[in-house]
Protein backbone atom coordinates (compact mmCIF):
# COMPACT_ATOMS: atom_id res chain seq x y z
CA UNK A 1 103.28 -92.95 -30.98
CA UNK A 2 102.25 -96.47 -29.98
CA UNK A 3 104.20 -98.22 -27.64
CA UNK A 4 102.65 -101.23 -27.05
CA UNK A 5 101.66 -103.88 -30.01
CA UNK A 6 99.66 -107.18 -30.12
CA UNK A 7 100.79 -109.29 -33.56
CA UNK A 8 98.79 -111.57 -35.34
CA UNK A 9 100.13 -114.10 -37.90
CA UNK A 10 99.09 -117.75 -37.96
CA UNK A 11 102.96 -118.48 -38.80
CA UNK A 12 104.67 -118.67 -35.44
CA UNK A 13 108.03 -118.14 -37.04
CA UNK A 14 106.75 -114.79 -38.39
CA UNK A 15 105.13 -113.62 -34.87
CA UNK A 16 108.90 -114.47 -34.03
CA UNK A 17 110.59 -112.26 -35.77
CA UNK A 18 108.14 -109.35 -35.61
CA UNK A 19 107.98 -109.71 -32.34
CA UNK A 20 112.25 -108.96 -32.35
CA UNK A 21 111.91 -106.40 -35.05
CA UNK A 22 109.58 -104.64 -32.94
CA UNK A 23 111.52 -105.51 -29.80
CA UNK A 24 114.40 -103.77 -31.26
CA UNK A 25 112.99 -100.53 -32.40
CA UNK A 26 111.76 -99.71 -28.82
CA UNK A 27 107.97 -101.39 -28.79
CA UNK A 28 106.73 -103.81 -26.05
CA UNK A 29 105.27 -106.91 -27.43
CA UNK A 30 102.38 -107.60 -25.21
CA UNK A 31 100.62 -110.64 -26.82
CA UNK A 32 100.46 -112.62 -30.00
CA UNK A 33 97.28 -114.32 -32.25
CA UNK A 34 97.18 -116.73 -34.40
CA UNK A 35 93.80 -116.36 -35.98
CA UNK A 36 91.44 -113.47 -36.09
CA UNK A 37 88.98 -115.25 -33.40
CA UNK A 38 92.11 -115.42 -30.79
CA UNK A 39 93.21 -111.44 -31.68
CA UNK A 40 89.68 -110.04 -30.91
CA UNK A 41 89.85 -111.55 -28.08
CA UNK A 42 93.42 -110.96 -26.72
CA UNK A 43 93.26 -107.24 -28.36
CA UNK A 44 89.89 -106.79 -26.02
CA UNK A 45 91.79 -108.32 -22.49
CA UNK A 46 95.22 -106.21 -23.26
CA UNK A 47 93.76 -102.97 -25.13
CA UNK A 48 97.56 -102.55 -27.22
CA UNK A 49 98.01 -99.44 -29.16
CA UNK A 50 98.78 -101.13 -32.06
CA UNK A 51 98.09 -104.20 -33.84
CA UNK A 52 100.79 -105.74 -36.74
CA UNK A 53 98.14 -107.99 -38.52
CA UNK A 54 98.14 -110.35 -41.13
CA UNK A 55 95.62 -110.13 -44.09
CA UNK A 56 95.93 -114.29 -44.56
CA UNK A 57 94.25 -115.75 -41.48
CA UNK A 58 92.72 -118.89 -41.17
CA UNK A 59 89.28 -118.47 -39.65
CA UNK A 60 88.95 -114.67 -41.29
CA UNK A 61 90.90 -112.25 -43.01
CA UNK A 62 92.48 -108.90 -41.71
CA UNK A 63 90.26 -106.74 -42.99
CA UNK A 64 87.37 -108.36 -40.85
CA UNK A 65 89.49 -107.64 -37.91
CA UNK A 66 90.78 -104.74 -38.65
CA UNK A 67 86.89 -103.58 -38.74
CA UNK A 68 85.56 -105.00 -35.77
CA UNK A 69 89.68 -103.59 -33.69
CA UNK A 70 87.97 -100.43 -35.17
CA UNK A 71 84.85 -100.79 -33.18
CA UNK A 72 86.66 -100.81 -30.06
CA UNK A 73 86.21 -98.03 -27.64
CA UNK A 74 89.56 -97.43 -28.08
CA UNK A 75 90.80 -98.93 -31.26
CA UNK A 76 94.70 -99.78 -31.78
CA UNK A 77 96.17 -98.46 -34.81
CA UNK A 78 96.26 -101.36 -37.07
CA UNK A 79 99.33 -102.13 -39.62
CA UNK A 80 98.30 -104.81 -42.12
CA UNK A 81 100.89 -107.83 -43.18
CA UNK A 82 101.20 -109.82 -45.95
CA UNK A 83 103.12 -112.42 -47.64
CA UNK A 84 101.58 -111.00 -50.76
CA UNK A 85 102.41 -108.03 -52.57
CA UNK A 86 100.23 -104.79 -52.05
CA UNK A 87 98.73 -105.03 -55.48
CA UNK A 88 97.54 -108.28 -55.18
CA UNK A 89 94.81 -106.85 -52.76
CA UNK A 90 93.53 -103.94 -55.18
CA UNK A 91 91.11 -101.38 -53.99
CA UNK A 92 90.52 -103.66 -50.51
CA UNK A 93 93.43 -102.01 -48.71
CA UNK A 94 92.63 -98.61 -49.77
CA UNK A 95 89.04 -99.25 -48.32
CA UNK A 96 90.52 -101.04 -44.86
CA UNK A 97 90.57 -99.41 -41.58
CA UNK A 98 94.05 -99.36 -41.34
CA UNK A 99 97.07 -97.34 -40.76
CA UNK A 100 99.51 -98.83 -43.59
CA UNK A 101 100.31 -102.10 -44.99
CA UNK A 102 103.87 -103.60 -45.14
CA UNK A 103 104.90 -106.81 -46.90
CA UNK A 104 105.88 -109.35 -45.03
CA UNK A 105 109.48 -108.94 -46.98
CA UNK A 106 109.89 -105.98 -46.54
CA UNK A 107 109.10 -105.80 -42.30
CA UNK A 108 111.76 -104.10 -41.33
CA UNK A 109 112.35 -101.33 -37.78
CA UNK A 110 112.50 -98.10 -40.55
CA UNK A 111 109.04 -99.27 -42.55
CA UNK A 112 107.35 -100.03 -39.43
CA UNK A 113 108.76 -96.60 -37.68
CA UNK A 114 107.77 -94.98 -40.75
CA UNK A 115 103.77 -95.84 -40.36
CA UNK A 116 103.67 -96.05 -36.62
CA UNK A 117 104.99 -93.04 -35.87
């Protein structure tokens, strides 16, 4: 099981409340992003377990950094986030290398248990 988790969300608010979501279900929090550039980076220094990651990023989207986390020597598990709705994304989350994808209404302790564990 992952224990430690970087999250990535170019909404601080969100990164926020993950972070306590997280928090509460027994993960450590080590670092936050707030654009795909910024989570390579910080996922490289910290090497977390886990990354919560948005799909919506400003400089490139999840599922470019969710392939080049995956190219680590040792890659986090990834959990994609969206304020979107998983259908919106069609066959592009089936083809991602991630874990799971939750929607960003729907983050709760049980759904990210649920994939993380």
């Amino acid at each position: 099981m992952p224990k430690t988790v970087l999250i990535v969300d170019d909404h601080a608010g969100f990164r926020s409340i993950a972070s306590m979501i997280l928090a509460n279900a027994g993960y450590d929090v080590v670092g936050e992003a707030a654009d795909g550039g910024e989570a390579l980076e910080v996922a490289r220094r910290l090497q977390p377990d886990a990354v919560l990651l948005d799909i919506e990023l400003p400089d490139m989207t999840g599922f470019a950094v969710a392939e080049s986390l995956a190219r680590m020597d040792d890659p986090p598990v990834v959990v994609l986030v969206s304020g979107r709705r998983k259908t919106d994304f069609g066959g592009s989350l089936a083809r991602a290398t991630a874990l799971g994808f939750v929607a960003k209404d729907e983050l709760s302790e049980e759904a990210l248990t649920a994939l993380l564990h």
